[in-house]
Protein backbone atom coordinates (compact mmCIF):
# COMPACT_ATOMS: atom_id res chain seq x y z
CA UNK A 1 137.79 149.00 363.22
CA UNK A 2 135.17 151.62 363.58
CA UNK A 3 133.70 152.29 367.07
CA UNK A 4 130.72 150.19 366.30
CA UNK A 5 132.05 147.77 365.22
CA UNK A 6 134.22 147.22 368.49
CA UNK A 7 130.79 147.24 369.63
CA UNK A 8 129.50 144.66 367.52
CA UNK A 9 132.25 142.51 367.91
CA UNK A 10 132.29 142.85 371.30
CA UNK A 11 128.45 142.01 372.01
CA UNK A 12 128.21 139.15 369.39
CA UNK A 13 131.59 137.70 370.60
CA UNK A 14 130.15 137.60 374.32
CA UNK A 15 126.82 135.93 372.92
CA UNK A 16 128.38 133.12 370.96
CA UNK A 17 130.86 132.11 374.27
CA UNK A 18 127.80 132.85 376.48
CA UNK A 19 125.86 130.44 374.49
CA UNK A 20 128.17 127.91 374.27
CA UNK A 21 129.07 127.89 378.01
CA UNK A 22 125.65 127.41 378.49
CA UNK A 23 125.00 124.91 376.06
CA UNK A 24 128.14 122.75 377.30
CA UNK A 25 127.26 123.28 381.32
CA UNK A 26 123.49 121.70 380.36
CA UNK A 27 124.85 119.25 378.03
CA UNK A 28 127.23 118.17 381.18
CA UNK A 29 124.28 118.20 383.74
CA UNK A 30 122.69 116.07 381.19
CA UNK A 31 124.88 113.30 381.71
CA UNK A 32 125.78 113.54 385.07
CA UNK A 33 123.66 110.77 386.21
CA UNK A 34 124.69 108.09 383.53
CA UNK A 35 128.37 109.69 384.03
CA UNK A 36 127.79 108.58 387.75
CA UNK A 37 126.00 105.74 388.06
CA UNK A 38 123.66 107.50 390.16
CA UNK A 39 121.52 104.66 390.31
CA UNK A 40 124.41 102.97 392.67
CA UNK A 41 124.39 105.56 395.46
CA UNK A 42 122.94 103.56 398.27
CA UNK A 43 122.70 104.82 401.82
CA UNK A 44 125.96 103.00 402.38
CA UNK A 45 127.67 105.13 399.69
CA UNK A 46 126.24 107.98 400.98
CA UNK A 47 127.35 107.04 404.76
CA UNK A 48 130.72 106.39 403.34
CA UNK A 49 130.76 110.00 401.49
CA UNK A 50 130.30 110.96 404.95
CA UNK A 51 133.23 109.41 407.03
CA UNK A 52 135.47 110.21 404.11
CA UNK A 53 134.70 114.13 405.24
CA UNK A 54 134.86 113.62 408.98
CA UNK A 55 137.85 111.58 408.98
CA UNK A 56 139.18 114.68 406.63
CA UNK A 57 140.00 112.17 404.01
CA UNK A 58 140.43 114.70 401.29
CA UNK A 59 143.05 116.03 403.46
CA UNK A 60 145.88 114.33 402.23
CA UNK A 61 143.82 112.31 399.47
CA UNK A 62 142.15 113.31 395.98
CA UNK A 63 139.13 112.19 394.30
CA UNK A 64 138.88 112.82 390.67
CA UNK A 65 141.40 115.33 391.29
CA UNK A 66 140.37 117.22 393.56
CA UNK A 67 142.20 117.37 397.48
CA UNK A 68 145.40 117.20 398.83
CA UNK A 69 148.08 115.91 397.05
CA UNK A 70 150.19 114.61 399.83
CA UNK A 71 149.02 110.83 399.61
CA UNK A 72 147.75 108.91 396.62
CA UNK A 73 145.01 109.98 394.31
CA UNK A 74 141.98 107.11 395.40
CA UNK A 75 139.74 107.39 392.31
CA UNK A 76 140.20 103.99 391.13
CA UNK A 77 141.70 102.49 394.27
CA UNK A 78 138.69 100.28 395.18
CA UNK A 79 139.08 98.58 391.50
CA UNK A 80 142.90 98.62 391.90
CA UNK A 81 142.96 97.08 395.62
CA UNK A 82 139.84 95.17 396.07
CA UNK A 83 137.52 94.82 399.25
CA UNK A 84 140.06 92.52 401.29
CA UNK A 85 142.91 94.69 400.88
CA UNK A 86 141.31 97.81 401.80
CA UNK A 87 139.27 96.24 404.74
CA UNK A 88 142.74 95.16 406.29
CA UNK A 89 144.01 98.47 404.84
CA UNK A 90 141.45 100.55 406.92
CA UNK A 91 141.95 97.92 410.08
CA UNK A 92 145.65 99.05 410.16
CA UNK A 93 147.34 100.96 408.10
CA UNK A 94 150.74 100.24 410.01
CA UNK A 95 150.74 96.80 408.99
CA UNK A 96 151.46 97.84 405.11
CA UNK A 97 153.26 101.30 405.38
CA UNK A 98 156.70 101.43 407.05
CA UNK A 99 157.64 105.27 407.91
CA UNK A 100 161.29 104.22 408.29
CA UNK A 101 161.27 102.23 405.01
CA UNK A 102 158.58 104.35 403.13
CA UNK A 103 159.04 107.71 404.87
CA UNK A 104 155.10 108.29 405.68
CA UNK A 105 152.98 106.75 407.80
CA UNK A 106 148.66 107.11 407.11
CA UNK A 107 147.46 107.44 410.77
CA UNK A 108 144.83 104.89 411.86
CA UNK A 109 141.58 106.39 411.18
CA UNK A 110 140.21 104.15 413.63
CA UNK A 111 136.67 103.27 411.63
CA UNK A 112 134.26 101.20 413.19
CA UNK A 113 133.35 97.68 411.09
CA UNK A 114 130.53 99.71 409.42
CA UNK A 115 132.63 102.68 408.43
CA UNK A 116 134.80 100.58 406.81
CA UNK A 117 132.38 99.11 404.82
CA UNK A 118 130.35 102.06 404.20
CA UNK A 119 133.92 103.46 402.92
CA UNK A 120 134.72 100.92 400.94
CA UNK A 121 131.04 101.40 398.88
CA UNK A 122 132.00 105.20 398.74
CA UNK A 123 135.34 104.32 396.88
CA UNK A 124 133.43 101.63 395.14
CA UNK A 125 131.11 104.02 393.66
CA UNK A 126 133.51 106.41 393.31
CA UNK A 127 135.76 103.81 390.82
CA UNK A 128 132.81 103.21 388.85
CA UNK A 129 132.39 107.42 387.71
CA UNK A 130 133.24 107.46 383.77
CA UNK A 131 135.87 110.33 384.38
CA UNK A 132 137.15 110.06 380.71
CA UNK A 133 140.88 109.24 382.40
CA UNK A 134 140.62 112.06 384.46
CA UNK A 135 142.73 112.79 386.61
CA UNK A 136 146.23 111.94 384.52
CA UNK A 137 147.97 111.54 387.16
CA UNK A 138 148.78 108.00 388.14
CA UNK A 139 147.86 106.27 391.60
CA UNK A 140 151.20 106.55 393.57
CA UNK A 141 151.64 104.13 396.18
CA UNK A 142 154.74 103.28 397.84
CA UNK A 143 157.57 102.78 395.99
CA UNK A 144 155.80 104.29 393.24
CA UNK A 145 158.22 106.40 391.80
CA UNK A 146 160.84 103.22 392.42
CA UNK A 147 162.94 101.55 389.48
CA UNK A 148 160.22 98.76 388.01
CA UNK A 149 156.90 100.70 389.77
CA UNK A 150 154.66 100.87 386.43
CA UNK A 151 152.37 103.89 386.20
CA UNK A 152 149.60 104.33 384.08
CA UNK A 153 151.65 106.60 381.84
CA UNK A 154 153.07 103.85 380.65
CA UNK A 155 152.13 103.61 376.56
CA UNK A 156 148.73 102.06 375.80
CA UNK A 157 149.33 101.08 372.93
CA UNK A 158 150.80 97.62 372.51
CA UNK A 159 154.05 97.42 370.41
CA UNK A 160 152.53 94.50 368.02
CA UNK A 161 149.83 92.67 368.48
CA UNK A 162 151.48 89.51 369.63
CA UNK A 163 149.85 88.06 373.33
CA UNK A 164 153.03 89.54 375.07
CA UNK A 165 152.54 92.51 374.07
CA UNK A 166 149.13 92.96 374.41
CA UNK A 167 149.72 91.61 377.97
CA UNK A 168 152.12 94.27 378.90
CA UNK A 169 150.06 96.89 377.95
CA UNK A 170 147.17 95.13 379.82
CA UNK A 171 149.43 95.03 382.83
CA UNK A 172 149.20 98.65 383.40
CA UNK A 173 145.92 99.38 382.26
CA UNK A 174 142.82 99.82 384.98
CA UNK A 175 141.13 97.15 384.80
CA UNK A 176 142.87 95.17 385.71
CA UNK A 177 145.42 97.82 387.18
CA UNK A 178 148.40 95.20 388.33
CA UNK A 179 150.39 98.18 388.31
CA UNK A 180 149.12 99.65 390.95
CA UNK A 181 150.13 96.78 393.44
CA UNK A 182 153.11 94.88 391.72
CA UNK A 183 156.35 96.20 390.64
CA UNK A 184 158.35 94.08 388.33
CA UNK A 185 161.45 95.34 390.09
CA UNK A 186 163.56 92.60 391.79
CA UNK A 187 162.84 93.23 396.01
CA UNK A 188 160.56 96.06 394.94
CA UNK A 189 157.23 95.22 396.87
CA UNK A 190 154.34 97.59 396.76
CA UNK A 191 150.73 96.46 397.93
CA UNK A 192 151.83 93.03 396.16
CA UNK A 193 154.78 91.38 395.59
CA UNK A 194 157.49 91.77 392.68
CA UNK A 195 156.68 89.72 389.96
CA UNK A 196 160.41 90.04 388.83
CA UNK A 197 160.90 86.54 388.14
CA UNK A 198 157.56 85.41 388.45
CA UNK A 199 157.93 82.88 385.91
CA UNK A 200 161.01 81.41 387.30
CA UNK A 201 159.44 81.06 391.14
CA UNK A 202 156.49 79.95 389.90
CA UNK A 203 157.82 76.80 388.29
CA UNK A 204 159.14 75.98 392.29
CA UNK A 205 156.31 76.74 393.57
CA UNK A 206 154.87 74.19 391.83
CA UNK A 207 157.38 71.77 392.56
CA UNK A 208 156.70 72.36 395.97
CA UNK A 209 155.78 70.04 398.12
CA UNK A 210 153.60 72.64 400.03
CA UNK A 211 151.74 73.62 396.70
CA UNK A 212 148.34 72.75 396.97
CA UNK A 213 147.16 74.11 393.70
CA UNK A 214 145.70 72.21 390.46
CA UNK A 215 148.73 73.99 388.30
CA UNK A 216 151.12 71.94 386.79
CA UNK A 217 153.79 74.36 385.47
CA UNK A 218 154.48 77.93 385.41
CA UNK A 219 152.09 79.29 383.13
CA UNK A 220 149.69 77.62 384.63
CA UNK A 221 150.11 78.45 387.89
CA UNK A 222 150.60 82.17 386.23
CA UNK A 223 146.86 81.47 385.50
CA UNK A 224 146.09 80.47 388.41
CA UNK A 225 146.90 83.16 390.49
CA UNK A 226 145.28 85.58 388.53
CA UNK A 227 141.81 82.89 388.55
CA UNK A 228 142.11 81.90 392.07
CA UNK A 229 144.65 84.07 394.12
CA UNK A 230 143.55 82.31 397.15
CA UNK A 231 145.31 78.96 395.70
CA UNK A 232 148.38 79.82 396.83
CA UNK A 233 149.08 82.55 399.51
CA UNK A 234 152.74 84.49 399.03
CA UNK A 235 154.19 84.99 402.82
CA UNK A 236 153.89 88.39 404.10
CA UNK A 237 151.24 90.16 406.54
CA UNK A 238 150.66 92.54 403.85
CA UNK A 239 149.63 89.66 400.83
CA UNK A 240 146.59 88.10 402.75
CA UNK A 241 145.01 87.31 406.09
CA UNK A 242 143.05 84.37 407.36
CA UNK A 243 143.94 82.34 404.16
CA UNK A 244 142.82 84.39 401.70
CA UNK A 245 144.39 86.87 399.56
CA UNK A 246 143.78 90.71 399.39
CA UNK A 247 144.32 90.46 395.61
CA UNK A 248 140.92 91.16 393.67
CA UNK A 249 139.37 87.24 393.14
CA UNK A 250 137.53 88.67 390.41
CA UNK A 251 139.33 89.06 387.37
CA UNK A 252 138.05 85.71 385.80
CA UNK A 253 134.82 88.02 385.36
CA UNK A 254 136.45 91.48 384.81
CA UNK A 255 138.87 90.05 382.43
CA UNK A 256 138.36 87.73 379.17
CA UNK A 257 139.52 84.63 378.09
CA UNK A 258 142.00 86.31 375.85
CA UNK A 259 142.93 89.27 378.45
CA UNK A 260 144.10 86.48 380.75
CA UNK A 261 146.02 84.73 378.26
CA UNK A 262 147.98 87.92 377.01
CA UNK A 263 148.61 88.73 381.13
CA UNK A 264 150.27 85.19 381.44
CA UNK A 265 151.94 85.67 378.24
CA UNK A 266 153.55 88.13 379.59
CA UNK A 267 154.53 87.66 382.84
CA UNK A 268 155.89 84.23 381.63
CA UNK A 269 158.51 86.30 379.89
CA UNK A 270 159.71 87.87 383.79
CA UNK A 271 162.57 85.14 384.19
């Protein structure tokens, strides 16, 4: 290659990357708003974007990837926990983390009522950015790298297309993301408890004379817990408060018909 033609190369090479750099960076500022919901940043959101930085949030916690990577990513955390749980979450964070049993303890942030609601809108919002599954990495909670914790590395796609399957995969997909708070590990509890024989303890739970639900057998009360998770509280400060569950009460709307029924398919099979 001649001396010019280093040249040309050279100049034309830098114009096509130039021009595609610049025709992918408008292209992305393009979409940013329908990527973001924009439309959904209220002054709450905003407030909430606020706190997150004075509290130093990012500190130990990432957001689409990006902060420390001591404690769990929280992208999708307000679709994976729901407003109960992270309301009581914010209250205390002592009353779900252990640091003998789990080895780290979240300091209490010590938010006001309206911080931890204007929070809670900021991780809302956050949850509802089309990121494309970015980041990859997984929402680790405790006991997340445990025998039994799913991840959402687990394969998406389902083995057959049989309701069990199609459950299983389901099960650690976001939404509904029941990976991120139940293990199917026997004693392995994680913001919810094991569903390792689910299907066995729900058929005495039913049978229980303190069962107040409309379920009649296991599948059904299966069902119901995903419907109505308020029907029938599991002991433990860490599964509810006041008489109501911190387990999302909206999946009957998230999910479909058929979504639910592969989900108790499945977990019918945890004996």
């Amino acid at each position: 290659m001649t001396k010019r033609q280093t040249r040309m190369f050279f100049a034309v090479g830098t114009f096509i990357f130039a021009a595609i750099f610049l025709g992918l960076t408008f292209d992305s500022h393009r979409q940013f708003a329908k990527l973001t919901h924009a439309e959904l940043i209220t002054p709450d959101v905003s407030a909430g974007k606020d706190v997150w930085h004075r509290k130093n949030c990012v500190n130990c916690h990432t957001l689409l990837g990006e902060g420390a990577y001591y404690a769990p990513d929280l992208t999708k955390i307000a679709q994976q926990r729901g407003d109960a749980y992270l309301r009581a979450f914010l209250k205390d964070p002592s009353q779900f983390y252990s640091e003998k049993v789990h080895r780290r303890l979240m300091p209490n942030p010590r938010l006001s009522e309206s911080e931890i609601t204007q929070v809670i809108a900021f991780l809302g919002w956050v949850s509802r950015i089309d990121n494309n599954g970015w980041p990859p990495r997984p929402i680790l909670v405790s006991g997340g790298q445990l025998r039994g914790a799913e991840t959402a590395e687990s394969p998406a796609r389902a083995a057959s297309d049989q309701p069990i399957a199609l459950g299983e995969v389901l099960f650690r997909q976001t939404p509904p993301g029941c990976f991120a708070c139940h293990s199917t590990a026997p004693g392995v509890n994680l913001a919810g408890p094991s569903l390792a024989g689910i299907a066995t303890m729900a058929g005495k739970h039913v049978a229980d004379d303190d069962y107040k639900g409309t379920a009649t057998d296991a599948a059904g009360y299966i069902r119901e817990s995903i419907e109505n998770p308020h029907a029938y509280l599991v002991e433990g400060q860490m599964f509810s408060s006041g008489g109501r569950s911190f387990m999302p009460d909206n999946f009957k709307t998230v999910l479909s018909a058929a979504q639910i029924d592969q989900l108790v398919a499945y977990l019918s099979t945890l004996r």
